[in-house]
PDB file of N, CA and C in Angstrom:
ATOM      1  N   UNK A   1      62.696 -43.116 -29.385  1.00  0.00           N
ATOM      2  CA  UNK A   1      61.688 -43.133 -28.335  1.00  0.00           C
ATOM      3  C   UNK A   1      60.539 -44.044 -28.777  1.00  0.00           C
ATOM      4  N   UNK A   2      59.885 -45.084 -27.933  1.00  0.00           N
ATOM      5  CA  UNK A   2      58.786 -45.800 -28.194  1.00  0.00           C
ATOM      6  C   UNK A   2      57.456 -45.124 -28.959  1.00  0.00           C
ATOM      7  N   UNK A   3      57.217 -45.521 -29.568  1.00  0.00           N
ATOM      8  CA  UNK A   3      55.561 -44.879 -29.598  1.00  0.00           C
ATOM      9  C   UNK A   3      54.755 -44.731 -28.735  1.00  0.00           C
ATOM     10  N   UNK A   4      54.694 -45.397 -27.428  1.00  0.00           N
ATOM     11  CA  UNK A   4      53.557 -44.961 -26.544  1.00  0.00           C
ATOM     12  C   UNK A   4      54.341 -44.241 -25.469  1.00  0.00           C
ATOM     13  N   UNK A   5      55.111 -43.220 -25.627  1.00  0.00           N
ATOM     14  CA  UNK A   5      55.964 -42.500 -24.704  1.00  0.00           C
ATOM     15  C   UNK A   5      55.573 -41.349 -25.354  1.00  0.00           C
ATOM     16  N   UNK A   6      54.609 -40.042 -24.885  1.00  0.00           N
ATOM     17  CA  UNK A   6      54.103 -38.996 -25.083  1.00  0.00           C
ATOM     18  C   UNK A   6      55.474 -37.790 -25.045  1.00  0.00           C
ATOM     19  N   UNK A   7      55.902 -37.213 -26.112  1.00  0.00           N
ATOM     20  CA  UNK A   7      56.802 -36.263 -26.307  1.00  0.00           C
ATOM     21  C   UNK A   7      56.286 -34.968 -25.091  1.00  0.00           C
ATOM     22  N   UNK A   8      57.454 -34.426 -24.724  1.00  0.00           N
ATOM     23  CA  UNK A   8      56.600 -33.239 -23.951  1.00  0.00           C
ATOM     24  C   UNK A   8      56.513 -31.898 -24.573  1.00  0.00           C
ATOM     25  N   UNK A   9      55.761 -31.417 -24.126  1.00  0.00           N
ATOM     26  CA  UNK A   9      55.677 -29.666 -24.678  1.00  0.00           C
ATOM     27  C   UNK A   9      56.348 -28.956 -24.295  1.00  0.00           C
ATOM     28  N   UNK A  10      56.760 -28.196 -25.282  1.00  0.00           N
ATOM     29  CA  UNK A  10      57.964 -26.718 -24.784  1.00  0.00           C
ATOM     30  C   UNK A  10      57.641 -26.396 -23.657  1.00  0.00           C
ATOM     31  N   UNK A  11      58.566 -26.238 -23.109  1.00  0.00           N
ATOM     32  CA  UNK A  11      58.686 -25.618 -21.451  1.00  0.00           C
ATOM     33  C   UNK A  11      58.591 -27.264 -20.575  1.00  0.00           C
ATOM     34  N   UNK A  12      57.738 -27.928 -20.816  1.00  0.00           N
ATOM     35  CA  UNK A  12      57.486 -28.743 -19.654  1.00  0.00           C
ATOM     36  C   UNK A  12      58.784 -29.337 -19.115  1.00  0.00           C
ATOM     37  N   UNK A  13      59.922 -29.679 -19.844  1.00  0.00           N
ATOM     38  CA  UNK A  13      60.837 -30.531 -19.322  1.00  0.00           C
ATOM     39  C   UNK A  13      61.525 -29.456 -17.910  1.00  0.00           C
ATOM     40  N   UNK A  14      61.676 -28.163 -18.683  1.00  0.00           N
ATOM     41  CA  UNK A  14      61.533 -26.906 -17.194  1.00  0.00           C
ATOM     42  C   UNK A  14      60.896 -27.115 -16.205  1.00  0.00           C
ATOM     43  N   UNK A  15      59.625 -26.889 -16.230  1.00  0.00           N
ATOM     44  CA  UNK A  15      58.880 -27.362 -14.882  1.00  0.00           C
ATOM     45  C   UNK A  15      58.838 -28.704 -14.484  1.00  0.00           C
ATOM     46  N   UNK A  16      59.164 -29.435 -15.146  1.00  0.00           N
ATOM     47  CA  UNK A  16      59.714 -31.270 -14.427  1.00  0.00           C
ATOM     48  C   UNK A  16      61.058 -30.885 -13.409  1.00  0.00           C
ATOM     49  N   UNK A  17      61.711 -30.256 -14.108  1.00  0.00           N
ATOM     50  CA  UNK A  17      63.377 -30.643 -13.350  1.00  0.00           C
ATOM     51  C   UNK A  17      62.644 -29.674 -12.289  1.00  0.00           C
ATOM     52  N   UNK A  18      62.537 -28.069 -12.560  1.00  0.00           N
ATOM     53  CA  UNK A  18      62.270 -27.363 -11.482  1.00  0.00           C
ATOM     54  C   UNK A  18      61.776 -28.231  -9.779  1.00  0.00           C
ATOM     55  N   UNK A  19      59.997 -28.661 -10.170  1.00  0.00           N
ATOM     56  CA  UNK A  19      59.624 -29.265  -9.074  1.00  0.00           C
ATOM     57  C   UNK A  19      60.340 -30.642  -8.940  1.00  0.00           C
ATOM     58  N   UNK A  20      60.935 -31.143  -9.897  1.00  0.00           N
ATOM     59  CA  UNK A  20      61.618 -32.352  -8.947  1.00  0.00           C
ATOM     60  C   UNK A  20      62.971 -31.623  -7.945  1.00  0.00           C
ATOM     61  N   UNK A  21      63.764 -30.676  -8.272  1.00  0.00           N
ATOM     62  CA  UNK A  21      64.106 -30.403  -7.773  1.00  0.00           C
ATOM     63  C   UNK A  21      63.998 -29.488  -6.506  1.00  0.00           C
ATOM     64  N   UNK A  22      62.719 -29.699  -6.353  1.00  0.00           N
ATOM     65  CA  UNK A  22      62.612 -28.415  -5.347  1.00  0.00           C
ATOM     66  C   UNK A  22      62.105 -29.520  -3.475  1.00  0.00           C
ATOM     67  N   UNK A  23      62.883 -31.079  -3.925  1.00  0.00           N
ATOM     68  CA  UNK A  23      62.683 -31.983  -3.036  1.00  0.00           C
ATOM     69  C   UNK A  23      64.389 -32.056  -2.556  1.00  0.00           C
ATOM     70  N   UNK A  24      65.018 -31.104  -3.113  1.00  0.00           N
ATOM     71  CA  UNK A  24      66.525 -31.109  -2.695  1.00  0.00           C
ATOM     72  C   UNK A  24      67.520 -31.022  -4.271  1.00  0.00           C
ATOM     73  N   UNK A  25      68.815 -30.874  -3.745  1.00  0.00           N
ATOM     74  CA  UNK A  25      69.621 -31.110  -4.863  1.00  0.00           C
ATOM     75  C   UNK A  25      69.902 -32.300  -5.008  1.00  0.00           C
ATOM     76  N   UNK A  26      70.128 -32.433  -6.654  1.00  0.00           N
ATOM     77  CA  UNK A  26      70.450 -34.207  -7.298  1.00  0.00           C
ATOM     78  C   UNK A  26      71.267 -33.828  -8.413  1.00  0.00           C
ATOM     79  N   UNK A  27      71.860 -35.049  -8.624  1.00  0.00           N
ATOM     80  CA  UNK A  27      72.918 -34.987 -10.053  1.00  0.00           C
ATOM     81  C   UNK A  27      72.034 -34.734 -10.833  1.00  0.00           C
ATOM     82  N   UNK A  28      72.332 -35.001 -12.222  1.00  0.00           N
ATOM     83  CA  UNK A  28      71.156 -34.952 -13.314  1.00  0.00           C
ATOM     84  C   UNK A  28      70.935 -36.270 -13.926  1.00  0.00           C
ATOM     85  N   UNK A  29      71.730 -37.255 -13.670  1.00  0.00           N
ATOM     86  CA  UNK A  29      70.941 -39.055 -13.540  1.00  0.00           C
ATOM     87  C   UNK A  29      69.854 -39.365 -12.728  1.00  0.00           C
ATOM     88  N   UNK A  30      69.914 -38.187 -11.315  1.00  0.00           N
ATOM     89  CA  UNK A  30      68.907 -38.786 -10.702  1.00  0.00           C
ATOM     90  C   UNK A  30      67.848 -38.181 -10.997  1.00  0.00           C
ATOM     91  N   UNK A  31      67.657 -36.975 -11.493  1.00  0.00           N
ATOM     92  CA  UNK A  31      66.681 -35.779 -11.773  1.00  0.00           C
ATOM     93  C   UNK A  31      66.099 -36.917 -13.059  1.00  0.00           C
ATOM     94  N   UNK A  32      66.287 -37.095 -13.844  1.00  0.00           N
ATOM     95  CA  UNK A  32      66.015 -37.728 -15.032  1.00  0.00           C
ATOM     96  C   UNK A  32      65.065 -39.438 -14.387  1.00  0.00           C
ATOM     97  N   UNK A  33      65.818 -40.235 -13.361  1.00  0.00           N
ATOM     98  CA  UNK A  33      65.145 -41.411 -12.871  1.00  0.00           C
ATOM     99  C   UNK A  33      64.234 -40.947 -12.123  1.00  0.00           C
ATOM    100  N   UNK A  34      64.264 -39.614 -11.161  1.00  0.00           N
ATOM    101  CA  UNK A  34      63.026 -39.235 -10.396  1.00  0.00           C
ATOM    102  C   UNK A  34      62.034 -38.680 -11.416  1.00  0.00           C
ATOM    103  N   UNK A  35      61.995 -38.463 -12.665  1.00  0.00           N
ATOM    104  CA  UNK A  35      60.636 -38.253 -13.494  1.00  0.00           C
ATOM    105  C   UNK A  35      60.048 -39.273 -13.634  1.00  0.00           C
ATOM    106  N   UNK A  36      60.854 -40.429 -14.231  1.00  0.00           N
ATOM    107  CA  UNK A  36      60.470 -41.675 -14.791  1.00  0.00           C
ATOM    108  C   UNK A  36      59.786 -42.223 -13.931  1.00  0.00           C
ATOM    109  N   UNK A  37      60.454 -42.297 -12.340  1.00  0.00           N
ATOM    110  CA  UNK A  37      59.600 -42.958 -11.635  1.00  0.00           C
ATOM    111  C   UNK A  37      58.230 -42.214 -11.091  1.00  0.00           C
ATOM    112  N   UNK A  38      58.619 -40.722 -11.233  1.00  0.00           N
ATOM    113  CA  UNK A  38      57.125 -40.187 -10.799  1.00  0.00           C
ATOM    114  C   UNK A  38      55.965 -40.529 -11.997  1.00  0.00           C
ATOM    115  N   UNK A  39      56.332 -40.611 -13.012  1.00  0.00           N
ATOM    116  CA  UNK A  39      55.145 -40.587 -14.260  1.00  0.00           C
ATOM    117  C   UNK A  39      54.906 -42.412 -14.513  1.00  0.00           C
ATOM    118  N   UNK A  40      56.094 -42.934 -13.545  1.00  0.00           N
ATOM    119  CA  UNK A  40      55.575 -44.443 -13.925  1.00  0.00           C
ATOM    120  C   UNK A  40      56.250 -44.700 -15.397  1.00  0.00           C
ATOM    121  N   UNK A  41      57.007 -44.236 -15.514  1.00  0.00           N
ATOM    122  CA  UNK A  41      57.722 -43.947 -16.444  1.00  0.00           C
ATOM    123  C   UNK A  41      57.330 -43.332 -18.411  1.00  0.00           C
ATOM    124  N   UNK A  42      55.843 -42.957 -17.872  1.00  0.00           N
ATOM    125  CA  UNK A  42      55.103 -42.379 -19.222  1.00  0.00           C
ATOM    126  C   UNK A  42      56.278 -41.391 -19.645  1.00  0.00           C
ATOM    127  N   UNK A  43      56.920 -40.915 -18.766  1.00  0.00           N
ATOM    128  CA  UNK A  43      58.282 -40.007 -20.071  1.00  0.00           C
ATOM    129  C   UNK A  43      59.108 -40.323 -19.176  1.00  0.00           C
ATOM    130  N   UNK A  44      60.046 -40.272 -20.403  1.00  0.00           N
ATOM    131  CA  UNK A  44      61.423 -40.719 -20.387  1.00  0.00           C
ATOM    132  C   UNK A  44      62.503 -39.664 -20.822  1.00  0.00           C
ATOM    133  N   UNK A  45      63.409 -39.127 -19.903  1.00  0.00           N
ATOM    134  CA  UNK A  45      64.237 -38.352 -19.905  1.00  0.00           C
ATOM    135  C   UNK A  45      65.126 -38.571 -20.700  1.00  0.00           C
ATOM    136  N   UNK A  46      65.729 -38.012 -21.763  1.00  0.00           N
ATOM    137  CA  UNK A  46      66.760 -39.017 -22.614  1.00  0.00           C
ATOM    138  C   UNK A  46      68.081 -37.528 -22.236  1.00  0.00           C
ATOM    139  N   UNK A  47      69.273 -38.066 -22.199  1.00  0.00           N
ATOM    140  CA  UNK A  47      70.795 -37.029 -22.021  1.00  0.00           C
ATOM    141  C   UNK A  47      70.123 -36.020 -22.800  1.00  0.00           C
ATOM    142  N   UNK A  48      70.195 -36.324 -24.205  1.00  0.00           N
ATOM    143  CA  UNK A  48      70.361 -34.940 -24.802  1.00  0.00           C
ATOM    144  C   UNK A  48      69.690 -34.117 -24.472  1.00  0.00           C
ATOM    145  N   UNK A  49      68.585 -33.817 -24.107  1.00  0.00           N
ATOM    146  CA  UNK A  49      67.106 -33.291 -23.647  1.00  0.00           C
ATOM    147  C   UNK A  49      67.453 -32.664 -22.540  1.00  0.00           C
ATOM    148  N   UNK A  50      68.128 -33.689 -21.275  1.00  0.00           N
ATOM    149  CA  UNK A  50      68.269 -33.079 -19.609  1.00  0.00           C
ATOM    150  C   UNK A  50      69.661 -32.297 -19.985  1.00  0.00           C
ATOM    151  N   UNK A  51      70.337 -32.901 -20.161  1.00  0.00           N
ATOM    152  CA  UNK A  51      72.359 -31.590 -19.933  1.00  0.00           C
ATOM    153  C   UNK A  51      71.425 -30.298 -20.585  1.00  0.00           C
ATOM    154  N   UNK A  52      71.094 -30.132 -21.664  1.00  0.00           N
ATOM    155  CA  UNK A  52      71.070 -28.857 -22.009  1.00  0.00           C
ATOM    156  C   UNK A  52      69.879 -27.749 -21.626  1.00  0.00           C
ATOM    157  N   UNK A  53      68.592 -28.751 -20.954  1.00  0.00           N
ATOM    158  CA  UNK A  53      67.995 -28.013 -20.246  1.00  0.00           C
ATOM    159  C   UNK A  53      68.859 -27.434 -19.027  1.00  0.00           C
ATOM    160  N   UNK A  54      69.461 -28.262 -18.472  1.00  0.00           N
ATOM    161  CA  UNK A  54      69.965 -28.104 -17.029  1.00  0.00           C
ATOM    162  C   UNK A  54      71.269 -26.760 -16.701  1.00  0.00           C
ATOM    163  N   UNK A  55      71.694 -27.094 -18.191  1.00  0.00           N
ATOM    164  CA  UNK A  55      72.695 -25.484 -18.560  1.00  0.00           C
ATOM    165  C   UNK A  55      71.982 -24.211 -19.324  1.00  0.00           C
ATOM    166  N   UNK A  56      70.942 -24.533 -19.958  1.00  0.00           N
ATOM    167  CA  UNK A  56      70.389 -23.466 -19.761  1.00  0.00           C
ATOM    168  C   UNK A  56      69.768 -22.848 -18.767  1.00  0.00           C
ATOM    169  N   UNK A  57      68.878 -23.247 -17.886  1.00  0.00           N
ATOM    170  CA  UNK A  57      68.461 -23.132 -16.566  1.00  0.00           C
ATOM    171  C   UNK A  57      69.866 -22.353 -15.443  1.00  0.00           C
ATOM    172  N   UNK A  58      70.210 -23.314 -15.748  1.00  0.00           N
ATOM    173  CA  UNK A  58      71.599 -22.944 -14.902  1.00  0.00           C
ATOM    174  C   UNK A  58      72.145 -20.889 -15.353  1.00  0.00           C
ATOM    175  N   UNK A  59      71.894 -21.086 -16.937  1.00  0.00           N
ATOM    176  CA  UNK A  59      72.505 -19.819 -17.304  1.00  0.00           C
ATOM    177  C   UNK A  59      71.671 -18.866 -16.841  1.00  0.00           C
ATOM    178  N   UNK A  60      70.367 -19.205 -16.916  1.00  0.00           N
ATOM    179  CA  UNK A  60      69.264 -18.303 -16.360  1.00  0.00           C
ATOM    180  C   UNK A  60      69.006 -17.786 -15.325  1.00  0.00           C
ATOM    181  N   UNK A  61      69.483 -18.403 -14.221  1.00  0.00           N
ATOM    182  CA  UNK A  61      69.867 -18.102 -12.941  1.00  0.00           C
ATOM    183  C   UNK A  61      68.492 -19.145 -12.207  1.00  0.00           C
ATOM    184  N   UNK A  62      68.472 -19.778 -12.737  1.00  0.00           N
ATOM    185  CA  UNK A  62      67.408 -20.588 -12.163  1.00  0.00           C
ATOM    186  C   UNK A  62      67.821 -22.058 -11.496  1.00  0.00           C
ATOM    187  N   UNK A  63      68.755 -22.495 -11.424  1.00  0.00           N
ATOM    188  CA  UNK A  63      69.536 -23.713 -10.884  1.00  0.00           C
ATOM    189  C   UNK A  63      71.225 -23.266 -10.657  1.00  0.00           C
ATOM    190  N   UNK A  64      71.364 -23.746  -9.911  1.00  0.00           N
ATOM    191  CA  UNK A  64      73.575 -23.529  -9.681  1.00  0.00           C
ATOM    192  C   UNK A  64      73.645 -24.678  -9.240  1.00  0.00           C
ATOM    193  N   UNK A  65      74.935 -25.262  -9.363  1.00  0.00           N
ATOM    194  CA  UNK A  65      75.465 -26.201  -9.244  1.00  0.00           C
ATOM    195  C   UNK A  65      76.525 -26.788  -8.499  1.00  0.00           C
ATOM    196  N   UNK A  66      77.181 -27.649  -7.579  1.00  0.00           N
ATOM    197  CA  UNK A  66      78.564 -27.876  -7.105  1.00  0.00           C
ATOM    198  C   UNK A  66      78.755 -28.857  -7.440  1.00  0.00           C
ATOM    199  N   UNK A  67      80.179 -28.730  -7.726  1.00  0.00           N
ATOM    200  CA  UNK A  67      80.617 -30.810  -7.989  1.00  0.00           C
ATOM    201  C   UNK A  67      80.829 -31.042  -6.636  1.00  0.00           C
ATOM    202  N   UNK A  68      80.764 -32.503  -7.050  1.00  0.00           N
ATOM    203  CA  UNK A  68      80.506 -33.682  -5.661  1.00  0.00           C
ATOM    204  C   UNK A  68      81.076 -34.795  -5.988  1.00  0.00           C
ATOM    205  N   UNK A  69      81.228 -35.924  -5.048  1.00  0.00           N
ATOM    206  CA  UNK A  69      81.863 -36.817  -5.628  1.00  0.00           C
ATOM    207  C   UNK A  69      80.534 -38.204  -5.208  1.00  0.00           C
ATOM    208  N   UNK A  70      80.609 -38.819  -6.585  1.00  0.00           N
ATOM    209  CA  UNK A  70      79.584 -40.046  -5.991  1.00  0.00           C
ATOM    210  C   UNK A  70      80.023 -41.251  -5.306  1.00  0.00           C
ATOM    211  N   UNK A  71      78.993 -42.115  -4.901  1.00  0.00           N
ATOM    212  CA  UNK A  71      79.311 -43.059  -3.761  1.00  0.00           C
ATOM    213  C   UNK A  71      80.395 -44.298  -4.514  1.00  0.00           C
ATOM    214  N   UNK A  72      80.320 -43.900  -5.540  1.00  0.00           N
ATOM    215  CA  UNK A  72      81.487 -44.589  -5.994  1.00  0.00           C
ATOM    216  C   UNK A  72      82.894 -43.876  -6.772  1.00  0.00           C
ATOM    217  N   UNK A  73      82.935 -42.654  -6.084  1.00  0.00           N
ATOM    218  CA  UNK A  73      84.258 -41.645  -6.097  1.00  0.00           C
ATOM    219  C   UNK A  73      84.157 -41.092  -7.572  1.00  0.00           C
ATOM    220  N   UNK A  74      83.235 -41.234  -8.179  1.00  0.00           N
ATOM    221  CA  UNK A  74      83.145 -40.417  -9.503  1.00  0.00           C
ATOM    222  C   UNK A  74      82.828 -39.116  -9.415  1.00  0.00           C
ATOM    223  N   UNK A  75      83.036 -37.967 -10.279  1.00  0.00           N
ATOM    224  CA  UNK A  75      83.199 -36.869  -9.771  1.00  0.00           C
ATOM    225  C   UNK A  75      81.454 -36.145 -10.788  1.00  0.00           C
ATOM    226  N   UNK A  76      80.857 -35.876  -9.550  1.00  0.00           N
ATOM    227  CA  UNK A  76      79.438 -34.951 -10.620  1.00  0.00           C
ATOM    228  C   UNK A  76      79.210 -33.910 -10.059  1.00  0.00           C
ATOM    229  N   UNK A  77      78.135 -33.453 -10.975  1.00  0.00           N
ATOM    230  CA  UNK A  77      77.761 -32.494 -10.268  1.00  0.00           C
ATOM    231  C   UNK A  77      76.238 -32.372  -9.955  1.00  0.00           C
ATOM    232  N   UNK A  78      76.330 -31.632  -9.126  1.00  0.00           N
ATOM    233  CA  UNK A  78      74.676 -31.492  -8.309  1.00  0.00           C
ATOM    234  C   UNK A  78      74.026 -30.079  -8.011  1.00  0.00           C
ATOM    235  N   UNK A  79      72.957 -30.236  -8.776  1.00  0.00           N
ATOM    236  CA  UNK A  79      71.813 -29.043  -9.133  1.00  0.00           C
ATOM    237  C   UNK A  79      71.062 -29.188  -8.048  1.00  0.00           C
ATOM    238  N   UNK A  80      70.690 -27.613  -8.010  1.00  0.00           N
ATOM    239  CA  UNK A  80      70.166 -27.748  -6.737  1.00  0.00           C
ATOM    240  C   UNK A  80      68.986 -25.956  -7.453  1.00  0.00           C
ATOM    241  N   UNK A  81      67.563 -25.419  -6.696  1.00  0.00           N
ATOM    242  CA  UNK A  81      66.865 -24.355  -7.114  1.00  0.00           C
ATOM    243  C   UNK A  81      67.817 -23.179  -6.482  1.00  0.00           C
ATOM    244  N   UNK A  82      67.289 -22.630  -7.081  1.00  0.00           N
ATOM    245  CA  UNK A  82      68.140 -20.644  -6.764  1.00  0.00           C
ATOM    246  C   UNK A  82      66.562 -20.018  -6.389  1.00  0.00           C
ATOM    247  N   UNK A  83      66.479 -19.009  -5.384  1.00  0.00           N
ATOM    248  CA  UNK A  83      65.810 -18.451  -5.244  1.00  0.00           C
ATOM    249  C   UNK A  83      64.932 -17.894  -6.111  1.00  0.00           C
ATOM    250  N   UNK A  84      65.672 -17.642  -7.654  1.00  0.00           N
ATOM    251  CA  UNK A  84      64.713 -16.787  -9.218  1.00  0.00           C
ATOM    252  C   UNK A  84      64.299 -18.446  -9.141  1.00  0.00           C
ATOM    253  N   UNK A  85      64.736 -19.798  -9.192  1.00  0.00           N
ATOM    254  CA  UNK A  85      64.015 -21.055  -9.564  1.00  0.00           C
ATOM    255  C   UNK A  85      62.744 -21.346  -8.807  1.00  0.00           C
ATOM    256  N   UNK A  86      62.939 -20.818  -7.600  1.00  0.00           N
ATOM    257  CA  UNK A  86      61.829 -21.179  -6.823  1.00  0.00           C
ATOM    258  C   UNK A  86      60.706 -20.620  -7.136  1.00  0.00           C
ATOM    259  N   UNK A  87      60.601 -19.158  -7.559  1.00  0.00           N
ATOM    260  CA  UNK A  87      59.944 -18.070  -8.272  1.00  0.00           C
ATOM    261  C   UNK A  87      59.715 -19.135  -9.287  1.00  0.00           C
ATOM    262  N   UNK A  88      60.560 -19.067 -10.227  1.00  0.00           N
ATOM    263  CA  UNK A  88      59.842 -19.398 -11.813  1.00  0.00           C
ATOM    264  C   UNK A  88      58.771 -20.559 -11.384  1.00  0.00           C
ATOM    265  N   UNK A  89      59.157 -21.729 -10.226  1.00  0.00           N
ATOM    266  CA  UNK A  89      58.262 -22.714 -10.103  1.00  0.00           C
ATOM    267  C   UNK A  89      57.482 -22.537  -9.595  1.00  0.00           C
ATOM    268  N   UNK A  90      56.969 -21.799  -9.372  1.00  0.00           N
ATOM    269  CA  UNK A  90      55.543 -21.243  -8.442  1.00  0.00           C
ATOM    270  C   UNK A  90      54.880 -20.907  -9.902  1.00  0.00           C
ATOM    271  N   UNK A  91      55.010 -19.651 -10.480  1.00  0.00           N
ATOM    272  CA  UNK A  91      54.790 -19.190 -11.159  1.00  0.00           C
ATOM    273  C   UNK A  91      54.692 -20.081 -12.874  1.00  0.00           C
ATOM    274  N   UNK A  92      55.034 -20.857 -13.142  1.00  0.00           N
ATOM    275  CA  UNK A  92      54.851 -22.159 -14.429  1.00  0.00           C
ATOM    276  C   UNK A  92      53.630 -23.339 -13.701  1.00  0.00           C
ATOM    277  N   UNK A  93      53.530 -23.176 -12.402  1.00  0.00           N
ATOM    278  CA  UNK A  93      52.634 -24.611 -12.305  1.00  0.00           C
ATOM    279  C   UNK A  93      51.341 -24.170 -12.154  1.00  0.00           C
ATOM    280  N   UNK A  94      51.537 -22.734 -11.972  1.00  0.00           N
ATOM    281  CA  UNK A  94      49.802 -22.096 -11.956  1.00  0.00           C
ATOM    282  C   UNK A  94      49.828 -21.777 -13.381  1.00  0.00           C
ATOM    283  N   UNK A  95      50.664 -21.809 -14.259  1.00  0.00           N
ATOM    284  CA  UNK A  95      50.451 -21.728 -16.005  1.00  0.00           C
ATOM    285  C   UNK A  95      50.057 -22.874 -16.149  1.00  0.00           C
ATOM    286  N   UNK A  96      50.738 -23.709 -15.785  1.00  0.00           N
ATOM    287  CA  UNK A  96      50.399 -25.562 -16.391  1.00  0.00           C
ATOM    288  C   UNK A  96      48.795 -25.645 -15.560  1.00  0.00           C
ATOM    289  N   UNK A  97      48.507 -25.133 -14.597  1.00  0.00           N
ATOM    290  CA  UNK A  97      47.478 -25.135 -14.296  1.00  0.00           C
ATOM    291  C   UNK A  97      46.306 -24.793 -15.283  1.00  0.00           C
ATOM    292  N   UNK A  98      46.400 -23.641 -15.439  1.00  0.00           N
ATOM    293  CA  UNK A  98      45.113 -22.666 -16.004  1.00  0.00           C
ATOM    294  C   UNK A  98      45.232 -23.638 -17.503  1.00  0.00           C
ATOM    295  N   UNK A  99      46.417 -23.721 -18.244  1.00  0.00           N
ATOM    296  CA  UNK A  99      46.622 -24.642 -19.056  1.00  0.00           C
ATOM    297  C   UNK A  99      45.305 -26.465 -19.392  1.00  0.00           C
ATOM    298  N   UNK A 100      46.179 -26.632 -18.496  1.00  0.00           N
ATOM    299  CA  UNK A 100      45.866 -28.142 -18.078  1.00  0.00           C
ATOM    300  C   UNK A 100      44.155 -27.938 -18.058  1.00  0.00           C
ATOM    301  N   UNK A 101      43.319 -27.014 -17.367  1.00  0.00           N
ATOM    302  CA  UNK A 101      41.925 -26.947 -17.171  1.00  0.00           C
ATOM    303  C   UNK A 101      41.402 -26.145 -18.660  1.00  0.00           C
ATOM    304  N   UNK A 102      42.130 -25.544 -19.299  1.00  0.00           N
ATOM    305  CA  UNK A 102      41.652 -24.982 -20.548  1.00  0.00           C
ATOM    306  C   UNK A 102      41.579 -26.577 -21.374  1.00  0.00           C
ATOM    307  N   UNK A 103      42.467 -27.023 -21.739  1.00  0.00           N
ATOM    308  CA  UNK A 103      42.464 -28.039 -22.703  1.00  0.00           C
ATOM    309  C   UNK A 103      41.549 -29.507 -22.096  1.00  0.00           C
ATOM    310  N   UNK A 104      41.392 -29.593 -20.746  1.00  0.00           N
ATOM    311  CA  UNK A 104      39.990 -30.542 -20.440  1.00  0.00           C
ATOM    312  C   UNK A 104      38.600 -30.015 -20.413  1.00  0.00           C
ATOM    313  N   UNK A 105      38.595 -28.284 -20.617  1.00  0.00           N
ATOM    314  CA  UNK A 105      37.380 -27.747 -20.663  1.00  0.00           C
ATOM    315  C   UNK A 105      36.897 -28.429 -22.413  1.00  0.00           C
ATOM    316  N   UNK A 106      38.133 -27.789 -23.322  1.00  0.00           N
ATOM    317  CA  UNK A 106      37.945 -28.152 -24.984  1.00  0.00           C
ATOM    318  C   UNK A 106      37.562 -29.814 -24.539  1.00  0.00           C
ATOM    319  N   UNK A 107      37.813 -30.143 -24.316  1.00  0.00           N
ATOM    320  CA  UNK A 107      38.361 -32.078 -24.392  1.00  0.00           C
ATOM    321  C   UNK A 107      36.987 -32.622 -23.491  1.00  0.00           C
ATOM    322  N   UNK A 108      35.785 -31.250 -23.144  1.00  0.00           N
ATOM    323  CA  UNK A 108      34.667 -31.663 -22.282  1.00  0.00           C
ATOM    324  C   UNK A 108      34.932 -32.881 -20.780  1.00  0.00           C
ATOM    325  N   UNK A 109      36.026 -33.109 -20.480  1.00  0.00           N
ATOM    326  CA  UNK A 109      36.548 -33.131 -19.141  1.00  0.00           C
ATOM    327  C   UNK A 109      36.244 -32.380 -18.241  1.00  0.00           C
ATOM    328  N   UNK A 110      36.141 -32.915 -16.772  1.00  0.00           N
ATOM    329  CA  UNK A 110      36.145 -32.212 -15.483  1.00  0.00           C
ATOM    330  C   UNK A 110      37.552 -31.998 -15.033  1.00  0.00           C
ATOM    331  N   UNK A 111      37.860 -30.737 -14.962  1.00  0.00           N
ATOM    332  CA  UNK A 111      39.400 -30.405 -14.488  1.00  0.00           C
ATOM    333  C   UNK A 111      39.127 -31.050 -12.959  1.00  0.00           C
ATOM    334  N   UNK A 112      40.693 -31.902 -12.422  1.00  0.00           N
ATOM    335  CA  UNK A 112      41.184 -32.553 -11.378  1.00  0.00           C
ATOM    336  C   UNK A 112      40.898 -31.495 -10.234  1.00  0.00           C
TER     337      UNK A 112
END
């Protein structure tokens, strides 16, 4: 990974896939290019990082999955939120919240 590509914090790669996914179901190539392009690409999704979030999640009952076939007949599969996902994402972005305004209070910042 580059040096000016900010590692993320435990949990966050969770609440990335969560709310990206909560714009519909996507393979997990696209879940991974829809971060990059939301952050402008300040993080970068790398395989090892997304499959095993995405099966754990999955085990948790927080994402399920169907295979599909892509526009070029390859066979994937596509994640999509579960009702406990929709929950957990409500519930992590008012953490990343209270979060996010604690550490610009220390950092003498005006929370957004």
């Amino acid at each position: 990974m580059p040096k000016d590509v900010p590692e993320l914090l435990k949990g966050t790669l969770d609440l990335l896939i969560l709310k990206t996914l909560e714009a519909g179901p996507m393979h997990g190539y696209a879940i991974a290019r829809s971060i990059e392009q939301a952050t402008e690409r300040a993080l970068q999704i790398e395989e090892g990082s997304l499959y095993p979030a995405l099966y754990r999640m999955t085990n948790r009952g927080l994402l399920e999955f169907e295979w599909g076939r892509s526009t070029g007949n390859r066979r994937i599969k596509s994640y999509r939120l579960t009702p406990n996902g929709r929950k957990r994402l409500k519930s992590e972005q008012a953490n990343w919240c209270r979060f996010t305004q604690a550490v610009a209070r220390v950092l003498g910042e005006q929370p957004a």
